[in-house]
PDB file of N, CA and C in Angstrom:
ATOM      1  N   UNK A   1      10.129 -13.883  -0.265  1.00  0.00           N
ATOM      2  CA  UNK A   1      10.689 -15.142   0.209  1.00  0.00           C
ATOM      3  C   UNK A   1      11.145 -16.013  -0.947  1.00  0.00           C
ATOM      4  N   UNK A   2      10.407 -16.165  -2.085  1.00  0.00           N
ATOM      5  CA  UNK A   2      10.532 -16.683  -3.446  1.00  0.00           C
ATOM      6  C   UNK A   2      12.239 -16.869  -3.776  1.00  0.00           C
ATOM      7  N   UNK A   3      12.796 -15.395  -3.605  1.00  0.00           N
ATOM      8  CA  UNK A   3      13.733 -15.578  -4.289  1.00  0.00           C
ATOM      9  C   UNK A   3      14.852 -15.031  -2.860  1.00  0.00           C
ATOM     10  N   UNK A   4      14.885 -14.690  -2.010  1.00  0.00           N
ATOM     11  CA  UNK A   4      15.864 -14.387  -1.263  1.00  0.00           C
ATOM     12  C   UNK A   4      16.015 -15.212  -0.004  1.00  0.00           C
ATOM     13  N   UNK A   5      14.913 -15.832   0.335  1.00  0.00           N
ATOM     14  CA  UNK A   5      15.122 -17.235   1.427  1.00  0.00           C
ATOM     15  C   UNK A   5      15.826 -18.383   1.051  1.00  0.00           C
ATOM     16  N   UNK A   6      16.924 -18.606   2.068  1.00  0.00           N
ATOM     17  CA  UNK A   6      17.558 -19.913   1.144  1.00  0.00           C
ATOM     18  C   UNK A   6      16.655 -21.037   1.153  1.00  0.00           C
ATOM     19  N   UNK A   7      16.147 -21.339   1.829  1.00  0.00           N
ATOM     20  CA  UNK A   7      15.051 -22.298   1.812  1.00  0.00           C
ATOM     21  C   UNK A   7      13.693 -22.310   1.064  1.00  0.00           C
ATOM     22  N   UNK A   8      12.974 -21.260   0.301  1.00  0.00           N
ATOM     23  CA  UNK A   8      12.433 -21.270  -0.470  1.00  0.00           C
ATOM     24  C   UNK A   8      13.021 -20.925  -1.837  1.00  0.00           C
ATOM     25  N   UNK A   9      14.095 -20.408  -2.003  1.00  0.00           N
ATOM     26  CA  UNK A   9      14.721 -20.350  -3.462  1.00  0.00           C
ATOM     27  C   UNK A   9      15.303 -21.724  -3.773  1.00  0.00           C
ATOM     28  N   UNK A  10      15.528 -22.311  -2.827  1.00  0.00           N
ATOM     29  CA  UNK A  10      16.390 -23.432  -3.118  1.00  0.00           C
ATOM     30  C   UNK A  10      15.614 -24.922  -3.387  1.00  0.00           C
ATOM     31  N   UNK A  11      14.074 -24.237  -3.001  1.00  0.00           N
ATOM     32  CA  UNK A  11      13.183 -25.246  -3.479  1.00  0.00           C
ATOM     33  C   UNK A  11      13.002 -26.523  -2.511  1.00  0.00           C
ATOM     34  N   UNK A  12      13.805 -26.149  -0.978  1.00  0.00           N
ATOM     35  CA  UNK A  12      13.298 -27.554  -0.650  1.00  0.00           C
ATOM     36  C   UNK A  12      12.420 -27.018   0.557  1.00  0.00           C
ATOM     37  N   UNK A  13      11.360 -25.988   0.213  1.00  0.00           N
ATOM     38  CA  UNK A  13      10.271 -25.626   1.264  1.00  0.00           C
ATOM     39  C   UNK A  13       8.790 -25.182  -0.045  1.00  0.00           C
ATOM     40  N   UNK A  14       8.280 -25.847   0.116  1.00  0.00           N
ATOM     41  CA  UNK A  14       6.934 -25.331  -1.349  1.00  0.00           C
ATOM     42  C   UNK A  14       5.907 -24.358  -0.923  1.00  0.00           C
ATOM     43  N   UNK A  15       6.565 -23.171  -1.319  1.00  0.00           N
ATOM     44  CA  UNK A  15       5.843 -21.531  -0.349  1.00  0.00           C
ATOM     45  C   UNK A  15       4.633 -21.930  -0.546  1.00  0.00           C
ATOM     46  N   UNK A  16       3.949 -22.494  -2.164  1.00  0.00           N
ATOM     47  CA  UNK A  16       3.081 -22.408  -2.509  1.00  0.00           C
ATOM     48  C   UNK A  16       1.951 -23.292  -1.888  1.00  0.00           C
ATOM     49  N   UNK A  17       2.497 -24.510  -1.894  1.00  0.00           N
ATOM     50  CA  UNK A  17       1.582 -25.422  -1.035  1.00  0.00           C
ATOM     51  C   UNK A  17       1.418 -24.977   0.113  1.00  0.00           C
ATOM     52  N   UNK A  18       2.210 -24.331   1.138  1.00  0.00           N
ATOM     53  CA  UNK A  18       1.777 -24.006   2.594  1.00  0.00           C
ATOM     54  C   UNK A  18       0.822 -22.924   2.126  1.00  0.00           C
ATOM     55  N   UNK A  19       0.803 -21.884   1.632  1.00  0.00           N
ATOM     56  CA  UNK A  19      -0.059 -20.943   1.166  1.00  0.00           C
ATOM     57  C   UNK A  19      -1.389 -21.454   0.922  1.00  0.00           C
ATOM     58  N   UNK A  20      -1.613 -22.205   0.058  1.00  0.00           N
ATOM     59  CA  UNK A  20      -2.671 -22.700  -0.435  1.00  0.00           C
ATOM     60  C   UNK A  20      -3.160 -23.370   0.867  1.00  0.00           C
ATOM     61  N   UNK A  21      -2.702 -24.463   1.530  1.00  0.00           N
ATOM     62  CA  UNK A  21      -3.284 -25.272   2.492  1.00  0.00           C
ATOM     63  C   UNK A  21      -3.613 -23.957   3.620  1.00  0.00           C
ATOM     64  N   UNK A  22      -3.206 -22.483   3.763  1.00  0.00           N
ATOM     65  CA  UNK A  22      -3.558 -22.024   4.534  1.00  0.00           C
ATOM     66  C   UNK A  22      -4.819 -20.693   4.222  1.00  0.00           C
ATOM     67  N   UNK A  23      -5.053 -20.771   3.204  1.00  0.00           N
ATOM     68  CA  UNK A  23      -6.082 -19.814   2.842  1.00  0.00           C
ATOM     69  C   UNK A  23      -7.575 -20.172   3.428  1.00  0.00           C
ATOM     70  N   UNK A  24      -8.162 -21.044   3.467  1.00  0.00           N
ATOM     71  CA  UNK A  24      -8.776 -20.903   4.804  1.00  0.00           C
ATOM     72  C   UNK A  24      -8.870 -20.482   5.988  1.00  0.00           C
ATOM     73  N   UNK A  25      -8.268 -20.273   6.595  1.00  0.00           N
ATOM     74  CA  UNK A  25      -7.833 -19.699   7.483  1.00  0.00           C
ATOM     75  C   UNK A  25      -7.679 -18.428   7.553  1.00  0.00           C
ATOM     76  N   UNK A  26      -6.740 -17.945   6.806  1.00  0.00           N
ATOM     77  CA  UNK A  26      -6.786 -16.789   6.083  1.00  0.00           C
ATOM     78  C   UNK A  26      -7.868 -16.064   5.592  1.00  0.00           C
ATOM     79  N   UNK A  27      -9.045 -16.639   4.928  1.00  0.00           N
ATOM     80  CA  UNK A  27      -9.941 -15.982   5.007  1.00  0.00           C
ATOM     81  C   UNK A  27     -11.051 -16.052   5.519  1.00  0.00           C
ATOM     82  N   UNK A  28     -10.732 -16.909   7.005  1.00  0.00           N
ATOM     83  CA  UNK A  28     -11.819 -16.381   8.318  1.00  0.00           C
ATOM     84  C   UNK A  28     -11.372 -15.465   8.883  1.00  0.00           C
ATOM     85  N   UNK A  29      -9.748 -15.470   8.626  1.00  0.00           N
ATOM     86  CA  UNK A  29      -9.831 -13.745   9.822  1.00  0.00           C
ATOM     87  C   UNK A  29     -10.405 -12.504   9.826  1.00  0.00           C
ATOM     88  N   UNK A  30     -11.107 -12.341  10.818  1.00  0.00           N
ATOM     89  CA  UNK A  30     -11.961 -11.580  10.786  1.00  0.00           C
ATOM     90  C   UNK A  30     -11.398  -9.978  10.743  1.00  0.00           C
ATOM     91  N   UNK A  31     -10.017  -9.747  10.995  1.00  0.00           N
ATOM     92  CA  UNK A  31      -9.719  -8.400  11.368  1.00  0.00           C
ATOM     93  C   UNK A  31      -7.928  -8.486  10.707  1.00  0.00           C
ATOM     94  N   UNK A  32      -7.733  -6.808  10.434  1.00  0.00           N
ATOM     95  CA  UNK A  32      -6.246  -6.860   9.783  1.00  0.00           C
ATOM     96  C   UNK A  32      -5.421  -7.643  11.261  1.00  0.00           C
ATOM     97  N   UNK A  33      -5.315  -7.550  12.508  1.00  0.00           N
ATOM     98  CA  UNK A  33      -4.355  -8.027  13.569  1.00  0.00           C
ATOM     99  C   UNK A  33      -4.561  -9.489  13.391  1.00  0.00           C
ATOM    100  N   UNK A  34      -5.571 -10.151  12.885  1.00  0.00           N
ATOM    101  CA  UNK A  34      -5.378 -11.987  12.985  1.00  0.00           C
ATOM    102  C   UNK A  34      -5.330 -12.513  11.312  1.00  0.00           C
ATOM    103  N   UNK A  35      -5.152 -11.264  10.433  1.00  0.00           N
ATOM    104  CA  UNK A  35      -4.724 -11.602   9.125  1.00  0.00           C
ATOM    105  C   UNK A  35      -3.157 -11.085   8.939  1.00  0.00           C
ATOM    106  N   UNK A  36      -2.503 -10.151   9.822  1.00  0.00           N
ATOM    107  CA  UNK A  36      -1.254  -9.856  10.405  1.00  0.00           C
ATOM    108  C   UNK A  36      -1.136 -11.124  10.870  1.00  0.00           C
ATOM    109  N   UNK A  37      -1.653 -11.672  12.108  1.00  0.00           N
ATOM    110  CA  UNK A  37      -0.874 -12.372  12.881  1.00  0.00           C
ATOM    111  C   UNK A  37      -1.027 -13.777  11.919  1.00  0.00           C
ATOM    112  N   UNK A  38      -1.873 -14.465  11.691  1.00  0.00           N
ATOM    113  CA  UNK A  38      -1.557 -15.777  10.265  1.00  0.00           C
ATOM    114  C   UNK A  38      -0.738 -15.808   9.409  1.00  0.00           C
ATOM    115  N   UNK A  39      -0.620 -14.432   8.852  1.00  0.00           N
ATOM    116  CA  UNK A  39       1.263 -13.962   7.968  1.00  0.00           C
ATOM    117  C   UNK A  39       2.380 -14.472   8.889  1.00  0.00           C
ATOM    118  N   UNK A  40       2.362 -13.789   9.704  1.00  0.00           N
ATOM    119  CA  UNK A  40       3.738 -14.023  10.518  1.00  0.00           C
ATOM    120  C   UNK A  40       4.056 -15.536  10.771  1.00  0.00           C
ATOM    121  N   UNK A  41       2.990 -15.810  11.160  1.00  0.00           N
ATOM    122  CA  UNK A  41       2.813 -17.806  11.975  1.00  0.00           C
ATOM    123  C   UNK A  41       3.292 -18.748  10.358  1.00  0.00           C
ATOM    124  N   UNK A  42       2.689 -17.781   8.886  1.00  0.00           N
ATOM    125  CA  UNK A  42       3.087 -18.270   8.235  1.00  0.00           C
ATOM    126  C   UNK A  42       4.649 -18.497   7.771  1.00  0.00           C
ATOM    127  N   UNK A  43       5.081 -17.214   8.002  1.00  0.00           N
ATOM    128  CA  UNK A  43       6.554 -16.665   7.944  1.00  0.00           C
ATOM    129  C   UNK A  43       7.581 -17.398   9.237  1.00  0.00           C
ATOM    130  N   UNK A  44       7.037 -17.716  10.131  1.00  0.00           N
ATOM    131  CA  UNK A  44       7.907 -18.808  11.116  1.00  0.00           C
ATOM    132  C   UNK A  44       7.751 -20.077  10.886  1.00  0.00           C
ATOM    133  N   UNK A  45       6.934 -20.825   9.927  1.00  0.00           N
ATOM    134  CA  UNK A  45       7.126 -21.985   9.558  1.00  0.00           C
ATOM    135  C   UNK A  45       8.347 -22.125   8.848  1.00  0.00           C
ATOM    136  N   UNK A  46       8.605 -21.097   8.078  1.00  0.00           N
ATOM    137  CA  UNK A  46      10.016 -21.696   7.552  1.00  0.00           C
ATOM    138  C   UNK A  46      11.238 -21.388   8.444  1.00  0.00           C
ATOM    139  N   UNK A  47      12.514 -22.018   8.307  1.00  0.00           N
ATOM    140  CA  UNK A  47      13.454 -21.952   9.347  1.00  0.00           C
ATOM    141  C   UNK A  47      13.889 -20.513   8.995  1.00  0.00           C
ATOM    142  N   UNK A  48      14.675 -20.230  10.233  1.00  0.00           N
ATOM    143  CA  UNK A  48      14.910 -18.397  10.179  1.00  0.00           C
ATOM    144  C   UNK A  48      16.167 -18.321   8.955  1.00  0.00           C
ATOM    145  N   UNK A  49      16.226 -17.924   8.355  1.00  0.00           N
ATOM    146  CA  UNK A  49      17.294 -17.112   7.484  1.00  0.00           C
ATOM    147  C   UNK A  49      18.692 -16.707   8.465  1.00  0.00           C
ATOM    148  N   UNK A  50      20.279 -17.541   7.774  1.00  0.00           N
ATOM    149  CA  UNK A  50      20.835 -16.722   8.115  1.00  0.00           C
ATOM    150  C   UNK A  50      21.343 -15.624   7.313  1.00  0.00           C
ATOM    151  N   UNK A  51      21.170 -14.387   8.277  1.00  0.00           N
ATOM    152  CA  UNK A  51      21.749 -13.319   6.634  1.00  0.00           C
ATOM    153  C   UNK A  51      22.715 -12.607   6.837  1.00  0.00           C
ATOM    154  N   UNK A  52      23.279 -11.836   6.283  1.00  0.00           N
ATOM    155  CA  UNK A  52      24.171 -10.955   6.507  1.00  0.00           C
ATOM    156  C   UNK A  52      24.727  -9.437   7.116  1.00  0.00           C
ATOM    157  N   UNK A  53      25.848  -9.498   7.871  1.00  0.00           N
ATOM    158  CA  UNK A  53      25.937  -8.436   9.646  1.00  0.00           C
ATOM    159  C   UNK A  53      25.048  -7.080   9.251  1.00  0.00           C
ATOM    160  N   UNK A  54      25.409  -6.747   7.809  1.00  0.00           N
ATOM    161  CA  UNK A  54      24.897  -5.597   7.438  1.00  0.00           C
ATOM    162  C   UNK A  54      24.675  -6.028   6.026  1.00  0.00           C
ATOM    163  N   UNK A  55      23.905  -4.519   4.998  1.00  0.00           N
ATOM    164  CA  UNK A  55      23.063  -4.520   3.827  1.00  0.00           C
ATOM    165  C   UNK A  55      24.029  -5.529   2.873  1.00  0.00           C
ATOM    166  N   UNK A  56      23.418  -6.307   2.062  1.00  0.00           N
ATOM    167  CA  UNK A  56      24.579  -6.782   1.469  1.00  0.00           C
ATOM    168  C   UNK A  56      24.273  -6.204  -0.203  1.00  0.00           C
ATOM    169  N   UNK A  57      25.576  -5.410  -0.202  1.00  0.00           N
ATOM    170  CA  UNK A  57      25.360  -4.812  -1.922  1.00  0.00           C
ATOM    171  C   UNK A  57      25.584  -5.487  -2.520  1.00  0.00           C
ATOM    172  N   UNK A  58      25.286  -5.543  -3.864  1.00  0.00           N
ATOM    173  CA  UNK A  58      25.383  -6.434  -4.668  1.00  0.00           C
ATOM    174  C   UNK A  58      26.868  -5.711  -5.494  1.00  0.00           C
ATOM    175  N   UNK A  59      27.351  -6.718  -6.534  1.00  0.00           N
ATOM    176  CA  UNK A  59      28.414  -5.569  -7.000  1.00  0.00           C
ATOM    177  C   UNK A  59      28.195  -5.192  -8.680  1.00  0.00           C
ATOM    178  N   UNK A  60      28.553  -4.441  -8.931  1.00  0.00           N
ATOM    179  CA  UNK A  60      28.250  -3.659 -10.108  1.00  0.00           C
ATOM    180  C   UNK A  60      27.968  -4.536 -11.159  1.00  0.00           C
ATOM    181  N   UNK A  61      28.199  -5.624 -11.423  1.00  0.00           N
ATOM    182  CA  UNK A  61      28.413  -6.637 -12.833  1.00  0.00           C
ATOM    183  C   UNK A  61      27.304  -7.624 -11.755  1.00  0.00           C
ATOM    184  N   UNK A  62      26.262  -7.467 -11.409  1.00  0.00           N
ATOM    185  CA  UNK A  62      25.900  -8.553 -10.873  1.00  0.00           C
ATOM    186  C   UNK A  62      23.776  -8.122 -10.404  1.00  0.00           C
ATOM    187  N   UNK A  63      23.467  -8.678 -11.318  1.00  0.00           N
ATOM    188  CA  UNK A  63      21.909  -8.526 -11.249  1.00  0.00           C
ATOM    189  C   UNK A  63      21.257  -9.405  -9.880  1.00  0.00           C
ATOM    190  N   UNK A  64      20.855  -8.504  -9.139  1.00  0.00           N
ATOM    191  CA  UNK A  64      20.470  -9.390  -7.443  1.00  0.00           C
ATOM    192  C   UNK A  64      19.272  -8.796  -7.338  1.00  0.00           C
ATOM    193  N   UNK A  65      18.875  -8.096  -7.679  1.00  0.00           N
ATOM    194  CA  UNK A  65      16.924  -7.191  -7.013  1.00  0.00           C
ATOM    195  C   UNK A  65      16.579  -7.847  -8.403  1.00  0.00           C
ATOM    196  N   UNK A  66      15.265  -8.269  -7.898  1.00  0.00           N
ATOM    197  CA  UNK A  66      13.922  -8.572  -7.988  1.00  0.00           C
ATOM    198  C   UNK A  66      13.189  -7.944  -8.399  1.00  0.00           C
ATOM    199  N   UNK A  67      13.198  -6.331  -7.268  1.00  0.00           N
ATOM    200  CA  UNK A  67      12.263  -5.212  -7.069  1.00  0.00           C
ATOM    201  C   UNK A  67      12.949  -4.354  -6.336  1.00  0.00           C
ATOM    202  N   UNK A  68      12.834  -3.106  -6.724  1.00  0.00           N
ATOM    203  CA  UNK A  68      13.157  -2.238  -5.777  1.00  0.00           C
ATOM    204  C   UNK A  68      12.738  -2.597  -4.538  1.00  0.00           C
ATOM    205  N   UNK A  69      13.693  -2.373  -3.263  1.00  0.00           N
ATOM    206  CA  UNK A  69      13.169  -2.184  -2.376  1.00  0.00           C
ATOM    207  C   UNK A  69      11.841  -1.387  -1.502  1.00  0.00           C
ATOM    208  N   UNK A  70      11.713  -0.120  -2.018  1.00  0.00           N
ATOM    209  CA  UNK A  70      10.451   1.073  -1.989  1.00  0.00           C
ATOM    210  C   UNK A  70       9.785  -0.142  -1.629  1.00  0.00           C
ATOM    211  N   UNK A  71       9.128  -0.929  -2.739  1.00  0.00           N
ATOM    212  CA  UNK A  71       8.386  -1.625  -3.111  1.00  0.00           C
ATOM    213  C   UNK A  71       7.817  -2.073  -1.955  1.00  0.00           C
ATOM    214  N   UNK A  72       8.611  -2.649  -0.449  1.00  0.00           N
ATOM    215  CA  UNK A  72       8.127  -3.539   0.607  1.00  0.00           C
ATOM    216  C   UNK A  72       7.276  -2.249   1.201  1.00  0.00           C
ATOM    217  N   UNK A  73       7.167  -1.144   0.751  1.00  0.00           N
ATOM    218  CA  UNK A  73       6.160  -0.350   1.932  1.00  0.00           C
ATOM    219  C   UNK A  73       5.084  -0.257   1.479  1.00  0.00           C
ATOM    220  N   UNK A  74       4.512  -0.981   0.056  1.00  0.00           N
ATOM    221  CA  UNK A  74       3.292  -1.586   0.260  1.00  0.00           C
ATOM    222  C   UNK A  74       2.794  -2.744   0.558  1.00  0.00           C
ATOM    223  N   UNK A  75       3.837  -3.548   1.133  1.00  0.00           N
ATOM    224  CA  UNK A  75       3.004  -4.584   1.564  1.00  0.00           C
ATOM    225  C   UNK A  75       2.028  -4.542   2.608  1.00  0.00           C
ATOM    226  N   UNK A  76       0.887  -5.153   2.464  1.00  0.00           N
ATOM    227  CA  UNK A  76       0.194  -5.339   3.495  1.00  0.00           C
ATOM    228  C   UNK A  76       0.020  -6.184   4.717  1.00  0.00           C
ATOM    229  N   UNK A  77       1.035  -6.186   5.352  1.00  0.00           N
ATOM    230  CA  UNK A  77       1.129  -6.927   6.429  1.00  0.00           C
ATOM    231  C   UNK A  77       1.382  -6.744   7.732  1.00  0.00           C
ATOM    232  N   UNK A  78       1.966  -7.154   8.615  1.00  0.00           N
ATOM    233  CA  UNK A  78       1.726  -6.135   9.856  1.00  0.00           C
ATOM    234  C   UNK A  78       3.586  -6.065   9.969  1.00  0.00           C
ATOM    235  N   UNK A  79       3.503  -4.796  10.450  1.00  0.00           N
ATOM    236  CA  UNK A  79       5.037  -3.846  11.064  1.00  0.00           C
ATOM    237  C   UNK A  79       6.484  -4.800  11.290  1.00  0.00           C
ATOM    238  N   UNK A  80       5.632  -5.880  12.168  1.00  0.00           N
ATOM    239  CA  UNK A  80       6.123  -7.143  12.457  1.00  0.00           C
ATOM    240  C   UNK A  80       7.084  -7.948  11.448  1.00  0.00           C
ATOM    241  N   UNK A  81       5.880  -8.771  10.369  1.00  0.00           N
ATOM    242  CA  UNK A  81       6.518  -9.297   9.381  1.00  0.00           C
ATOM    243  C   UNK A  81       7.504  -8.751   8.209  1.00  0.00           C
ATOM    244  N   UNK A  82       6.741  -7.317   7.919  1.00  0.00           N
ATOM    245  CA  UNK A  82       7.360  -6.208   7.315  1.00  0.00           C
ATOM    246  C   UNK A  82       8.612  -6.269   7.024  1.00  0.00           C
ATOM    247  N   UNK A  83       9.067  -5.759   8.804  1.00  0.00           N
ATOM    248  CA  UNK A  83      10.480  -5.549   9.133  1.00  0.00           C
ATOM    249  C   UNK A  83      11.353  -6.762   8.557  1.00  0.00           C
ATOM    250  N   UNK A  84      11.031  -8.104   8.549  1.00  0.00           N
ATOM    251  CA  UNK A  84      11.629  -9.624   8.883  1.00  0.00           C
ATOM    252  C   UNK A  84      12.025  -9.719   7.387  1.00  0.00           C
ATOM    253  N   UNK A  85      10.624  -9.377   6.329  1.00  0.00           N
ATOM    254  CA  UNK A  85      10.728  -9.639   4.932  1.00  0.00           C
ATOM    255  C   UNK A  85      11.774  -8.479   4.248  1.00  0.00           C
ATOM    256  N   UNK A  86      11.922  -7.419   4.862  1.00  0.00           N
ATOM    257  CA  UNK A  86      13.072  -6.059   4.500  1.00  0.00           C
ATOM    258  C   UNK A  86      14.267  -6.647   5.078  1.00  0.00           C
ATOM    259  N   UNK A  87      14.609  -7.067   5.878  1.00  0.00           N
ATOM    260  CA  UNK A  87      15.909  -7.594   6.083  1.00  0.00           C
ATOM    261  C   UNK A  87      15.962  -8.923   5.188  1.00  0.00           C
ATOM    262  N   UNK A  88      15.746  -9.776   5.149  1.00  0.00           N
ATOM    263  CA  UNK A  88      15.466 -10.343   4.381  1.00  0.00           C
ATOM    264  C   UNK A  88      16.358 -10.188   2.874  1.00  0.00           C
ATOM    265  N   UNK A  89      15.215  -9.290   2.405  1.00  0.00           N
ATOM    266  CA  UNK A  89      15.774  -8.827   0.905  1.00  0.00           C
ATOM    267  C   UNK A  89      17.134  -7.839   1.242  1.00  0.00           C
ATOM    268  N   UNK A  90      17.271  -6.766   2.425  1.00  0.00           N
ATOM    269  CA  UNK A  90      18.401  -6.340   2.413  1.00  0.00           C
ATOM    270  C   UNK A  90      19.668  -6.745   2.644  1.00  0.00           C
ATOM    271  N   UNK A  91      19.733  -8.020   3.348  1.00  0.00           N
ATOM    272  CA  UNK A  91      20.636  -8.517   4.130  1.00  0.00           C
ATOM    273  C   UNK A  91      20.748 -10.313   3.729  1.00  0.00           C
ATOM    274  N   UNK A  92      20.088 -10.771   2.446  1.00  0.00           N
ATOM    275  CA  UNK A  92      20.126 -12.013   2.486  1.00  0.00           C
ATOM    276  C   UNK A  92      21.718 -12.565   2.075  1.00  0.00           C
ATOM    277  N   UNK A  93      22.099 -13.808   2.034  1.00  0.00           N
ATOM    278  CA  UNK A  93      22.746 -13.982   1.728  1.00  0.00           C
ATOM    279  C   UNK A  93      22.716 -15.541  -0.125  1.00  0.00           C
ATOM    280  N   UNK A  94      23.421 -14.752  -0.797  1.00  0.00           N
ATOM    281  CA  UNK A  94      23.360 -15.603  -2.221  1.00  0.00           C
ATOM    282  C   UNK A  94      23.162 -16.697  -2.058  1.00  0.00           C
ATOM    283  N   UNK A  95      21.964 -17.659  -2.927  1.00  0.00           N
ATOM    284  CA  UNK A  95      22.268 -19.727  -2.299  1.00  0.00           C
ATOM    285  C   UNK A  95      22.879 -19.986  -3.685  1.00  0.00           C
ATOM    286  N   UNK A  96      23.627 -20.820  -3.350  1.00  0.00           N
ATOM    287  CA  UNK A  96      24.613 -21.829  -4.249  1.00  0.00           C
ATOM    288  C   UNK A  96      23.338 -22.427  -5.182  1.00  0.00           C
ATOM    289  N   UNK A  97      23.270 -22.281  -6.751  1.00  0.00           N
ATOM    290  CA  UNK A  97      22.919 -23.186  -7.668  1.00  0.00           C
ATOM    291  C   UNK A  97      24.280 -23.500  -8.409  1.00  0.00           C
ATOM    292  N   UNK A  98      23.666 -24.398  -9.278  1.00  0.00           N
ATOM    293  CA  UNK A  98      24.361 -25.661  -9.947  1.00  0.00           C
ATOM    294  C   UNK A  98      24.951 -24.539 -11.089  1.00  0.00           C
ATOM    295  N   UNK A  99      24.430 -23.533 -11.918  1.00  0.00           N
ATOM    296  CA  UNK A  99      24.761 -22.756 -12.670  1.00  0.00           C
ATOM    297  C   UNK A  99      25.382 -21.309 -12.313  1.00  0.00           C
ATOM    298  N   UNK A 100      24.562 -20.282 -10.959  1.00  0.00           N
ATOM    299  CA  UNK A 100      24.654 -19.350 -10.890  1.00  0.00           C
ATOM    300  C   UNK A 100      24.761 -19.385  -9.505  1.00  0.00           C
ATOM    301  N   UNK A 101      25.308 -18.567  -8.575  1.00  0.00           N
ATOM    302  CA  UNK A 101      25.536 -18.278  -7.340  1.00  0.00           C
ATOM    303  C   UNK A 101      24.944 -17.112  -6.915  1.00  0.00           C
TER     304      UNK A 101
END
């Protein structure tokens, strides 16, 4: 989300503070389905992403990954959020800074 949500790259959503104010919570859940389901509830607080119809490549002269993609099939989260955070990185669309686009 860091870097491919326009709303958290762009700095006017603070991943970190909602995170933090929610780790309590987080670590009463008692089971992976209500530590799944607190991810997700976390992941709909921010507004939905609009992204793009299909994968959006990046073009040859132009540094856009983070991380390999592979990478999202260890996350630990449920199937659900998974899917949301892979489109996401596959399909986001570039946010306008003051220097770089």
């Amino acid at each position: 989300m860091e870097y491919y949500h326009p709303k958290v790259a762009a700095r006017t959503i603070d991943r970190d503070s909602v995170f933090v104010a929610n780790v309590p919570s987080i670590l009463k859940a008692k089971n992976k389905k209500e530590f799944d389901s607190l991810m997700d509830g976390l992941y709909s607080l921010v507004p939905a992403p609009k992204l793009a119809p299909n994968y959006n490549l990046p073009e040859e002269d132009t540094v856009m990954s983070v991380f390999p993609v592979k990478e999202t099939a260890n996350y630990t989260v449920g199937a659900k959020l998974k899917q949301k955070l892979v489109n996401l990185y596959e399909q986001h669309l570039p946010v306008e800074r003051k220097y770089i686009t």
